[in-house]
C-alpha atoms as a PDB file:
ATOM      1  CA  UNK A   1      32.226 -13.931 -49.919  1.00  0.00           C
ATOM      2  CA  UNK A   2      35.467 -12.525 -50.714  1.00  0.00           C
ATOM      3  CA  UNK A   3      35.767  -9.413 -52.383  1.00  0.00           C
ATOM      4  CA  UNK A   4      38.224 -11.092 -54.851  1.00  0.00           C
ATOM      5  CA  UNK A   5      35.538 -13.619 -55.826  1.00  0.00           C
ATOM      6  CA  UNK A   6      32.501 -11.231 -56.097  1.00  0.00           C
ATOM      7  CA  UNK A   7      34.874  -8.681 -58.358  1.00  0.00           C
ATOM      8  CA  UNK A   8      35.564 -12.310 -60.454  1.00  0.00           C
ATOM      9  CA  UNK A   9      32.159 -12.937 -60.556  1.00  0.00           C
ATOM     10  CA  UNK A  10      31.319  -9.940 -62.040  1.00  0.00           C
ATOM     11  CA  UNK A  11      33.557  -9.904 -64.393  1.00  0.00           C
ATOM     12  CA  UNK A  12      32.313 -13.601 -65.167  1.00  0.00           C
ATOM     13  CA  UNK A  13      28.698 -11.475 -65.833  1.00  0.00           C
ATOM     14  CA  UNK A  14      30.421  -9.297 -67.793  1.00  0.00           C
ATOM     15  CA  UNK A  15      32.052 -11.142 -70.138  1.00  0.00           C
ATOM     16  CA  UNK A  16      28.802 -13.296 -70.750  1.00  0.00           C
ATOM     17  CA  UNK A  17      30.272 -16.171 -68.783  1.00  0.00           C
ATOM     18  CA  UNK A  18      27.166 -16.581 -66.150  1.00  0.00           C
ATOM     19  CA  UNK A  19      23.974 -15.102 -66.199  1.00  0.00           C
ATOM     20  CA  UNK A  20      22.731 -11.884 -64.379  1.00  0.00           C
ATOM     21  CA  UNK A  21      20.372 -14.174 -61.828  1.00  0.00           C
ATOM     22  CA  UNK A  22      23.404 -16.514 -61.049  1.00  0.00           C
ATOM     23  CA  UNK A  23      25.180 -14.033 -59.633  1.00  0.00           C
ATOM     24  CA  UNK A  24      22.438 -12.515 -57.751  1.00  0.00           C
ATOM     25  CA  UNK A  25      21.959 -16.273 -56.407  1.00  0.00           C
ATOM     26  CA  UNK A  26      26.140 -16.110 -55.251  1.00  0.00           C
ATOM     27  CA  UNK A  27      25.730 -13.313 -53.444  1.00  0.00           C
ATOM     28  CA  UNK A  28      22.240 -13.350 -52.070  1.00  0.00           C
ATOM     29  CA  UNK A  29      22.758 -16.834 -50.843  1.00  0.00           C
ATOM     30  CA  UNK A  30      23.558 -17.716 -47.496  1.00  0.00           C
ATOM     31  CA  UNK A  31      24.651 -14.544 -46.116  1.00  0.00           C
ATOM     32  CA  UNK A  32      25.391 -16.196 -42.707  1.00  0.00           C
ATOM     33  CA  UNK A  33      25.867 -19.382 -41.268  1.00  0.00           C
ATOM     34  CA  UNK A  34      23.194 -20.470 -38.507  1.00  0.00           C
ATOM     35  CA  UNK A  35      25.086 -22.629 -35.802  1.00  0.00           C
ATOM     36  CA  UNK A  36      22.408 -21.807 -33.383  1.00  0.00           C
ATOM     37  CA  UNK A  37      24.626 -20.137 -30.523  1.00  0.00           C
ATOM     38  CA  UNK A  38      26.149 -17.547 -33.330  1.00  0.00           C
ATOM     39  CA  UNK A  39      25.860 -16.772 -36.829  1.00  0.00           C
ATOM     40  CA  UNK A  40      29.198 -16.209 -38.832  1.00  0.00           C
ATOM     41  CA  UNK A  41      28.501 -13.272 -41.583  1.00  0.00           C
ATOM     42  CA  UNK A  42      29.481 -14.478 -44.478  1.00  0.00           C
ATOM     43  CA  UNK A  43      29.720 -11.656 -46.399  1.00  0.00           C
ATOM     44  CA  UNK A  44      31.524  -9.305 -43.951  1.00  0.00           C
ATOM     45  CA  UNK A  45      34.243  -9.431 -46.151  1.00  0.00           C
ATOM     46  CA  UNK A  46      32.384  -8.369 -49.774  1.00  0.00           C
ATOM     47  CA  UNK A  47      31.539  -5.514 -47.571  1.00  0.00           C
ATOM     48  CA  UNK A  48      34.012  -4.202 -45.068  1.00  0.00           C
ATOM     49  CA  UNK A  49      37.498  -5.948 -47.158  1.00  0.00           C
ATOM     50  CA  UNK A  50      37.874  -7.766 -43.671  1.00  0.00           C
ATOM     51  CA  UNK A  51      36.338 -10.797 -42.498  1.00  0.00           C
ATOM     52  CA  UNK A  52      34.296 -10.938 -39.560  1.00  0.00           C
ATOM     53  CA  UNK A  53      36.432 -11.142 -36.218  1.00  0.00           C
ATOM     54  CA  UNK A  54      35.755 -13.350 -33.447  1.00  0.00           C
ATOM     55  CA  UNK A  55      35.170 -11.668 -29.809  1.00  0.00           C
ATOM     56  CA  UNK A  56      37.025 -14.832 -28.037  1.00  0.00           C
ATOM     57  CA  UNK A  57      35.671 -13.805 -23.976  1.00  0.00           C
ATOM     58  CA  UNK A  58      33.365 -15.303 -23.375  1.00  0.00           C
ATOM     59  CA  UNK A  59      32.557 -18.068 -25.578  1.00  0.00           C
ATOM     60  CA  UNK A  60      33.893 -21.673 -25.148  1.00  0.00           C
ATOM     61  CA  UNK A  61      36.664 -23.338 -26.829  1.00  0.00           C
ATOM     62  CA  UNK A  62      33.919 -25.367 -28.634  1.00  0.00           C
ATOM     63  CA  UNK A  63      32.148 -22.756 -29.951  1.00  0.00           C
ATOM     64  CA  UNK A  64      34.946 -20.740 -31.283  1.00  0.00           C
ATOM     65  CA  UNK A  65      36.287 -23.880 -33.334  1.00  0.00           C
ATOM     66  CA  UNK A  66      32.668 -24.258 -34.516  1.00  0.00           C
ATOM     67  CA  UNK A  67      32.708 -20.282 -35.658  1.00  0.00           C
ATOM     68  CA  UNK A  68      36.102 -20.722 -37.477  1.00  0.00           C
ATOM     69  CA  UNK A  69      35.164 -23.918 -39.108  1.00  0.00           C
ATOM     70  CA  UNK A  70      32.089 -22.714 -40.809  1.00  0.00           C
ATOM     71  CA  UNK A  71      33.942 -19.153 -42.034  1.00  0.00           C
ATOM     72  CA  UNK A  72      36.586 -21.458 -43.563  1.00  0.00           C
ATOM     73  CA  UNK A  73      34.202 -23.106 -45.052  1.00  0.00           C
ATOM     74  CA  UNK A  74      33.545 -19.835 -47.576  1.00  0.00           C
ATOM     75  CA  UNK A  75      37.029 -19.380 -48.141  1.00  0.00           C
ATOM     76  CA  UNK A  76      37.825 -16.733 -45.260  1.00  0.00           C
ATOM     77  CA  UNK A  77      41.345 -16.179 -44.543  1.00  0.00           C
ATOM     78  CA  UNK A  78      42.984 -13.801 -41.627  1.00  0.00           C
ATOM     79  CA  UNK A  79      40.014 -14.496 -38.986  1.00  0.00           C
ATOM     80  CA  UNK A  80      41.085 -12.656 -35.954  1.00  0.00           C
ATOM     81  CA  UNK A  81      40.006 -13.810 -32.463  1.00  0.00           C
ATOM     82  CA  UNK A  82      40.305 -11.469 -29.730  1.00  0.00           C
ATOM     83  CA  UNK A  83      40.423 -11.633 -26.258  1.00  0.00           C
ATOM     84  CA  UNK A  84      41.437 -14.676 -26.464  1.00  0.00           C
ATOM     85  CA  UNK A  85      43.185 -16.516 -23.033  1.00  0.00           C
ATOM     86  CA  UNK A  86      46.120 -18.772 -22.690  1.00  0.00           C
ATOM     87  CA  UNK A  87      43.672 -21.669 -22.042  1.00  0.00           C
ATOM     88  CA  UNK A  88      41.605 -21.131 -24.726  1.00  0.00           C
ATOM     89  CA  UNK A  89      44.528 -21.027 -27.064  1.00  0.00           C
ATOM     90  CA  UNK A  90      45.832 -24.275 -25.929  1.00  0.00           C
ATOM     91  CA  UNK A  91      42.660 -25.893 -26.360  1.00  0.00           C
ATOM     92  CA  UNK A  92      42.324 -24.802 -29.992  1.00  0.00           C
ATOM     93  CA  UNK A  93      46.039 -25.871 -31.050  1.00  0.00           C
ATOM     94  CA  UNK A  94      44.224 -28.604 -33.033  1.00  0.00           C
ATOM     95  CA  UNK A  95      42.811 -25.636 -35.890  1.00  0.00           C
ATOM     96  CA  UNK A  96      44.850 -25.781 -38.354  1.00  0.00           C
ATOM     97  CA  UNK A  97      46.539 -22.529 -39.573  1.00  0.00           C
ATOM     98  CA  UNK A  98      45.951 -21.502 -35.702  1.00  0.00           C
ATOM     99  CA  UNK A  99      48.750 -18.747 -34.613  1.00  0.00           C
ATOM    100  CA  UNK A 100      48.928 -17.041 -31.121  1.00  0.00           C
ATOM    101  CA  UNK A 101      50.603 -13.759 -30.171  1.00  0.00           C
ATOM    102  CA  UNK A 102      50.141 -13.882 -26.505  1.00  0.00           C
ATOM    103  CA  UNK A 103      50.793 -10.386 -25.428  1.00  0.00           C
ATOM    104  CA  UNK A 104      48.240  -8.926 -27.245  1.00  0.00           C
ATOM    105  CA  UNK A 105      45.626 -12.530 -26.766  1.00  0.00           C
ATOM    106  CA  UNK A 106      45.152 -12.944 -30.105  1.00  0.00           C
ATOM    107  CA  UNK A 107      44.507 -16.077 -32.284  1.00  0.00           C
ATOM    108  CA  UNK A 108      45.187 -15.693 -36.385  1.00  0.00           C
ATOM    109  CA  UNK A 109      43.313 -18.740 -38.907  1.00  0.00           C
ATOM    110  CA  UNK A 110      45.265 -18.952 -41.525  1.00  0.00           C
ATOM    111  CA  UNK A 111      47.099 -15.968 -42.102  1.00  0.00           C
ATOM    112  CA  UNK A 112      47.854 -14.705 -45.859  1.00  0.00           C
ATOM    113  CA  UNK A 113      51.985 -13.782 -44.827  1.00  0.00           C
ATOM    114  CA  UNK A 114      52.821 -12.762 -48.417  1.00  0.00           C
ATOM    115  CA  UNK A 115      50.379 -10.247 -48.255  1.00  0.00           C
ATOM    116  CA  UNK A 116      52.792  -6.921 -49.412  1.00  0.00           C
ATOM    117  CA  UNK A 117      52.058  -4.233 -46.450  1.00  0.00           C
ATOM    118  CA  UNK A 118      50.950  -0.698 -47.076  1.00  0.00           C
ATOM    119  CA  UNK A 119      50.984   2.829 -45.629  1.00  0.00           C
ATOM    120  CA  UNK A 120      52.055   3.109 -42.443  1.00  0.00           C
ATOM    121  CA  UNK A 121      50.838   3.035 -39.030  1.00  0.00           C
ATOM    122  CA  UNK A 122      52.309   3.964 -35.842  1.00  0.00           C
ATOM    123  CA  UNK A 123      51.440   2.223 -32.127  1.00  0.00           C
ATOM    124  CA  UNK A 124      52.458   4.122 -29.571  1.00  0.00           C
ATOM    125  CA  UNK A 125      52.458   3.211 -25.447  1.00  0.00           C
ATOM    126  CA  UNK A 126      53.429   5.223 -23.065  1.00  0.00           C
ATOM    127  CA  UNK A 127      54.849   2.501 -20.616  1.00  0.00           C
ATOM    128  CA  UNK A 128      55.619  -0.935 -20.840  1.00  0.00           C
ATOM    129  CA  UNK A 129      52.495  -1.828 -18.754  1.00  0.00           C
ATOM    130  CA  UNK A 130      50.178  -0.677 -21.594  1.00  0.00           C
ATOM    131  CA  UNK A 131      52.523  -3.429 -23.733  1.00  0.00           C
ATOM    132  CA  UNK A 132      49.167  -5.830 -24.496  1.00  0.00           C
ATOM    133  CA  UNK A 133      46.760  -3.199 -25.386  1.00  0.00           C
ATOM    134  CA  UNK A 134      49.374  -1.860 -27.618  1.00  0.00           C
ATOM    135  CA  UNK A 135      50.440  -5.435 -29.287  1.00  0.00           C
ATOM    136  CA  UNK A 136      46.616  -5.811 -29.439  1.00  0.00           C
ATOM    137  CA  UNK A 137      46.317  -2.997 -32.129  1.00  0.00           C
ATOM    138  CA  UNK A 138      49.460  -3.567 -33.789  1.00  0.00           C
ATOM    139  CA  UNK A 139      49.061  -7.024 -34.479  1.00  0.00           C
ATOM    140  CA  UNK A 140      45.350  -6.153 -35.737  1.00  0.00           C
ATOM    141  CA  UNK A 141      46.947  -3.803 -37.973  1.00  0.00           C
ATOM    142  CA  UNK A 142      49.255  -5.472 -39.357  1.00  0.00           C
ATOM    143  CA  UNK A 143      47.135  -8.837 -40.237  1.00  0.00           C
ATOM    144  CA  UNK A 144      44.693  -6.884 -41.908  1.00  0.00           C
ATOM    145  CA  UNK A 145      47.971  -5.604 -43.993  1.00  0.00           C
ATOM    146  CA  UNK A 146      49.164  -2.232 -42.968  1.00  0.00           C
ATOM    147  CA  UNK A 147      53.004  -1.249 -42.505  1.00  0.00           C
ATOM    148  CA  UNK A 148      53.200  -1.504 -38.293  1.00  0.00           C
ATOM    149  CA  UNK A 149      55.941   0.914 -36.840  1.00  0.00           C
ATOM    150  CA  UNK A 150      55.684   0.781 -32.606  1.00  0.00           C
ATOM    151  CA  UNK A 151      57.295   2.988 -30.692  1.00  0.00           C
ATOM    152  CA  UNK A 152      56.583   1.777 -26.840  1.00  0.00           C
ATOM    153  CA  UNK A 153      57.596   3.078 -23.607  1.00  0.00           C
ATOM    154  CA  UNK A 154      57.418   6.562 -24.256  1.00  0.00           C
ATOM    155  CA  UNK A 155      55.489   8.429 -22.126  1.00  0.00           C
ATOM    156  CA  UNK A 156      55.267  11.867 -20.457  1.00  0.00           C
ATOM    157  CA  UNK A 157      57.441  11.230 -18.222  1.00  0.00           C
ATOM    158  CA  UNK A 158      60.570  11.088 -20.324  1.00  0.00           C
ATOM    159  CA  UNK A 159      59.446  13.323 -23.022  1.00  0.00           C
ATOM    160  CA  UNK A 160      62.852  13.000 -24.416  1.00  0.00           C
ATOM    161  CA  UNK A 161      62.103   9.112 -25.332  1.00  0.00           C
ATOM    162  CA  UNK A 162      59.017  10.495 -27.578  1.00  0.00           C
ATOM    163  CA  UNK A 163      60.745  13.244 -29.197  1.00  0.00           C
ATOM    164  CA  UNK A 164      63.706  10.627 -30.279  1.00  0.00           C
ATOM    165  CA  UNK A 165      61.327   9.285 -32.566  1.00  0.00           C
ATOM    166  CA  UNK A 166      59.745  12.351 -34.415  1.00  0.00           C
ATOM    167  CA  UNK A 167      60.593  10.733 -37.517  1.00  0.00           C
ATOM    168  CA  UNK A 168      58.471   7.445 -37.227  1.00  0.00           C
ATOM    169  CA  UNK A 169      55.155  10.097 -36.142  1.00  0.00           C
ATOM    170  CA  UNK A 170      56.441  12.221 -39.111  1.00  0.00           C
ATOM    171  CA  UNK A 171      55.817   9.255 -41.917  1.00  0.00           C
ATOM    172  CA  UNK A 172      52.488   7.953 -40.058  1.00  0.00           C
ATOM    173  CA  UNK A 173      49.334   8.172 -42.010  1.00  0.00           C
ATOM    174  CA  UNK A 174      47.844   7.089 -38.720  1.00  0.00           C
ATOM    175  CA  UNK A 175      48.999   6.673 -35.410  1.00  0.00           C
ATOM    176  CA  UNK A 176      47.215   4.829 -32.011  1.00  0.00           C
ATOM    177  CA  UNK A 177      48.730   6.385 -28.813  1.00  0.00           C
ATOM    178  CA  UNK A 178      48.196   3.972 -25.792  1.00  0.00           C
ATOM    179  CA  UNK A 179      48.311   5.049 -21.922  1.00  0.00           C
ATOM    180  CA  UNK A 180      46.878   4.865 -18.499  1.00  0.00           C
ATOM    181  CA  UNK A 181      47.794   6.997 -15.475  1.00  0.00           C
ATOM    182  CA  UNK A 182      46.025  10.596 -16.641  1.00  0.00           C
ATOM    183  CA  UNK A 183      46.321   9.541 -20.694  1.00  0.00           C
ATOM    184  CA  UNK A 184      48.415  12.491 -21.419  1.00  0.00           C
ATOM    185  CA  UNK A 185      50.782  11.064 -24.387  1.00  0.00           C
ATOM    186  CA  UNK A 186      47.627  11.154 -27.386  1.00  0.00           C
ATOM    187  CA  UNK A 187      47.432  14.914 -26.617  1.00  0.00           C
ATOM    188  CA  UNK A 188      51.740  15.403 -26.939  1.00  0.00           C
ATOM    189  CA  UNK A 189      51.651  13.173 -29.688  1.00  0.00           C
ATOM    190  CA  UNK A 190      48.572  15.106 -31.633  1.00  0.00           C
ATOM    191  CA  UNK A 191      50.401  18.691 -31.190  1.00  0.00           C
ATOM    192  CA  UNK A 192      53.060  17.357 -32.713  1.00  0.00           C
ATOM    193  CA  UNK A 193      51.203  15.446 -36.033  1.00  0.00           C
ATOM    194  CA  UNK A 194      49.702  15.718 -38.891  1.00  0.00           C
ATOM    195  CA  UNK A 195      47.991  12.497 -39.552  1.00  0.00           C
ATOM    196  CA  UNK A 196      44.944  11.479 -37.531  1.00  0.00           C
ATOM    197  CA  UNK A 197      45.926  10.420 -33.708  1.00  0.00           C
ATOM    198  CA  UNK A 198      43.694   7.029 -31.688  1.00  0.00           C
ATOM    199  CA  UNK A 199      43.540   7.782 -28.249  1.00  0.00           C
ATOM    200  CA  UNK A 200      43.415   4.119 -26.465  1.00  0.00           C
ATOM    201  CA  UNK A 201      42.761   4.994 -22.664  1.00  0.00           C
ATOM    202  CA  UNK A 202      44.376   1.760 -20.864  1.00  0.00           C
ATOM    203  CA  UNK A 203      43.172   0.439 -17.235  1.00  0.00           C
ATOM    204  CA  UNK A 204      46.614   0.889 -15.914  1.00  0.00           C
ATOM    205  CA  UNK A 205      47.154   2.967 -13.003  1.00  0.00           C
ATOM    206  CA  UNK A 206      46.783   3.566  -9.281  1.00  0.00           C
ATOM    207  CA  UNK A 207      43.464   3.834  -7.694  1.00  0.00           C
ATOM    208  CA  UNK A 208      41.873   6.965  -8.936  1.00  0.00           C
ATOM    209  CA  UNK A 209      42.472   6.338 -12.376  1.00  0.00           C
ATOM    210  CA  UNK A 210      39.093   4.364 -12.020  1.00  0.00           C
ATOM    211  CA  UNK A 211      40.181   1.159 -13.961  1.00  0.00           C
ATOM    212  CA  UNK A 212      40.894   3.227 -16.991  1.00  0.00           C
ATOM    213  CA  UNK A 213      37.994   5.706 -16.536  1.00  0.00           C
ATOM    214  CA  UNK A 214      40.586   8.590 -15.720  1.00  0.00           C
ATOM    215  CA  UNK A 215      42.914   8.143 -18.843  1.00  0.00           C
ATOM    216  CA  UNK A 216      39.005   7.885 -21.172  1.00  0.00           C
ATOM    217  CA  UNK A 217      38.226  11.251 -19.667  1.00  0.00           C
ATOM    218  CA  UNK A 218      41.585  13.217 -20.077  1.00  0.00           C
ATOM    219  CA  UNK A 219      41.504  11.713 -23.839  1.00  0.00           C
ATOM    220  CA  UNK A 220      38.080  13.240 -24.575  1.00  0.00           C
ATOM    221  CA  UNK A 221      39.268  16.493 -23.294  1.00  0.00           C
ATOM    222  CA  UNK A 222      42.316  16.830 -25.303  1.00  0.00           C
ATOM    223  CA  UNK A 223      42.964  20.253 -26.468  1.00  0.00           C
ATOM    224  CA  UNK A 224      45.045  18.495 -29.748  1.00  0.00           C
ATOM    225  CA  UNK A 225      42.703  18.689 -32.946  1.00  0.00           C
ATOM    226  CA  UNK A 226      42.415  15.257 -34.598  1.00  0.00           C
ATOM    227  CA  UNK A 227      42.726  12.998 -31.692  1.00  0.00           C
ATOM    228  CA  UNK A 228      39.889  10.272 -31.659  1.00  0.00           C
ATOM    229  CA  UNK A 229      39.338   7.937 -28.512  1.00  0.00           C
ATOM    230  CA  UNK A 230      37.599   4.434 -28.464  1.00  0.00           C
ATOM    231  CA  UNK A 231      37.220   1.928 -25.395  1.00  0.00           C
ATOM    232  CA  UNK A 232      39.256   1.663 -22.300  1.00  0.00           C
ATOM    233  CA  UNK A 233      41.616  -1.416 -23.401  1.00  0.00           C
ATOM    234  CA  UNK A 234      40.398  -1.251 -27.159  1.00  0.00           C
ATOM    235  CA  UNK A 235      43.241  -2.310 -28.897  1.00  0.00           C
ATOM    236  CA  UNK A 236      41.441  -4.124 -31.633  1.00  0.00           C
ATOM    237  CA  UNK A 237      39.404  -1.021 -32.664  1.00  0.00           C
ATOM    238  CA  UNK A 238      41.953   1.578 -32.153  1.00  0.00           C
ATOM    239  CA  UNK A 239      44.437  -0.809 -35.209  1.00  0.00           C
ATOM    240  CA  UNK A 240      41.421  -1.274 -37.294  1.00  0.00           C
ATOM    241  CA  UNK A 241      40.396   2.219 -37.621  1.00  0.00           C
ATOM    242  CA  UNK A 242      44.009   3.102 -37.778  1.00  0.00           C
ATOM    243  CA  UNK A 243      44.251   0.703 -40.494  1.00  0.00           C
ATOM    244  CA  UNK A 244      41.176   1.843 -42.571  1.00  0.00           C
ATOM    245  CA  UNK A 245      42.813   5.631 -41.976  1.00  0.00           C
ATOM    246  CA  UNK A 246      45.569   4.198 -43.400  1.00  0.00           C
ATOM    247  CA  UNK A 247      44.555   2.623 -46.386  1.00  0.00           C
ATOM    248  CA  UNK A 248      42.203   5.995 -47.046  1.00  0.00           C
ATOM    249  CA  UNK A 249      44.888   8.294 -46.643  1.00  0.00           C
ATOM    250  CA  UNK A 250      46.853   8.770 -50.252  1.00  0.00           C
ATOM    251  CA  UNK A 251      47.745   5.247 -51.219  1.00  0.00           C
ATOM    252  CA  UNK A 252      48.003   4.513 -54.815  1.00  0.00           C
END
C-alpha cells in the first residue's frame, strides 16, 4: 500500500467515512503476494516511502515480469530492478512502462516523471571506469526523487578536476564518492565537506586491488569523519541512503 492511500484512508476513518476495523482489514490484508518462487511486499512502501526493488541477477526474465505484474497490481509505481543485463532487458520490452538506463543496468516500471525533485545529492567517480557503479546510484537517486548533481572523472590523480567543482560538494546534503585503484577520492572529498560522504569501493583496478577488496579497505580506514562505506559495486545502496540523507537533512 501506498503511503498516499493509507494517509487517505485514515483520513477516510477520521472523518467517519469507514469504520475503524475496515481499515485495519486494508492494511492488515495481504501484506505480500505469494508467487511461490518470491513474495512481492506489498506494503514496503506504507513503510519505507519506496517500493520494494527487484534484485534482477539472478532470476529469469519470467520471474521478474511475474514480480512486477503482481506489485502493479497494488498500485506500485517507480519499481527499480537492479542488476539487470542487456538480455534480460530485451526480453522484458513487452512490460509496459519498462525503461532501461544501460550503464548503470537498471530497469524503471512506470516511472512518476513529474515528480518535483528535492535536496540535493552529489555522485562522484573518480574515473570513467567506475562510470556504471556511479550511474547505478545516481539513477537510484534520482527515481526515488532527489535533485542528482554528478561530477565524474575526478580522481586523485588530477586533484585539480575535483577542486573545480567545490561548489556542487558545497550545496550537497549528501554526496556518494565512487573509486577503485586504493579508493582514495571519499577521504579528499570528506576533508573537504560538510554533509555526510558514501564511500562506494568499485572492483576496478589492477591485480592487487583484490576485485575491489583494496579500495573497501582504504574506505574503512579513512581518517575523514563522516565517510560511510557499503558494498564493493553498491551503487544501489550507496543512492538510496544518499537519498534518505537527503530527504532527512533540512528540507521543508
Amino acid at each position: 500500500m501506498e503511503r498516499d492511500k493509507a494517509l487517505k484512508l485514515l483520513r477516510s476513518v477520521k472523518n467517519g467515512e469507514i469504520s475503524p476495523e475496515a481499515a485495519l482489514s486494508a492494511f492488515t490484508e495481504a501484506p505480500f503476494t505469494e508467487l511461490g518462487f518470491a513474495k512481492p511486499d506489498n506494503h514496503r512502501a506504507l513503510r519505507k516511502g519506496v517500493p520494494e526493488v527487484i534484485f534482477g541477477q539472478g532470476k529469469t526474465p519470467e520471474q521478474i515480469r511475474g514480480i512486477v505484474a503482481a506489485m502493479k497490481e497494488t498500485g506500485a509505481r517507480d519499481i527499480l530492478i537492479t542488476r539487470l543485463d542487456d538480455a534480460k532487458a530485451s526480453a522484458l520490452d513487452d512490460i509496459p512502462g519498462l525503461e532501461y538506463f544501460e550503464t548503470p543496468r537498471i530497469g524503471v516500471v512506470d516511472r512518476v516523471k513529474d515528480k518535483p525533485l528535492k535536496g540535493s545529492v552529489c555522485v562522484v567517480c573518480a574515473g570513467t571506469s567506475d562510470l556504471p557503479v556511479a550511474e547505478e546510484a545516481a539513477v537510484t537517486a534520482e527515481v526515488l526523487g532527489s535533485r542528482v548533481t554528478k561530477v565524474y572523472d575526478a580522481g586523485v590523480s588530477g586533484i585539480h578536476r575535483l577542486l573545480a567543482h567545490l561548489p556542487e560538494l558545497d550545496e550537497a546534503r549528501a554526496i556518494v564518492a565512487a573509486a577503485g585503484m586504493e579508493g582514495a577520492l571519499p577521504s579528499v572529498i570528506g576533508g573537504l565537506v560538510s554533509c555526510p560522504v558514501i564511500a562506494v569501493p568499485t572492483s576496478v583496478g589492477y591485480g592487487a586491488s583484490f576485485g575491489g577488496v583494496s579500495a573497501l579497505l582504504s574506505m574503512l580506514n579513512s581518517c575523514a569523519a563522516g565517510v560511510s562505506v557499503v558494498n564493493i559495486d553498491n551503487g544501489f545502496g550507496a543512492g538510496y541512503l544518499a537519498h534518505i540523507i537527503n530527504m532527512t537533512n533540512g528540507l521543508p
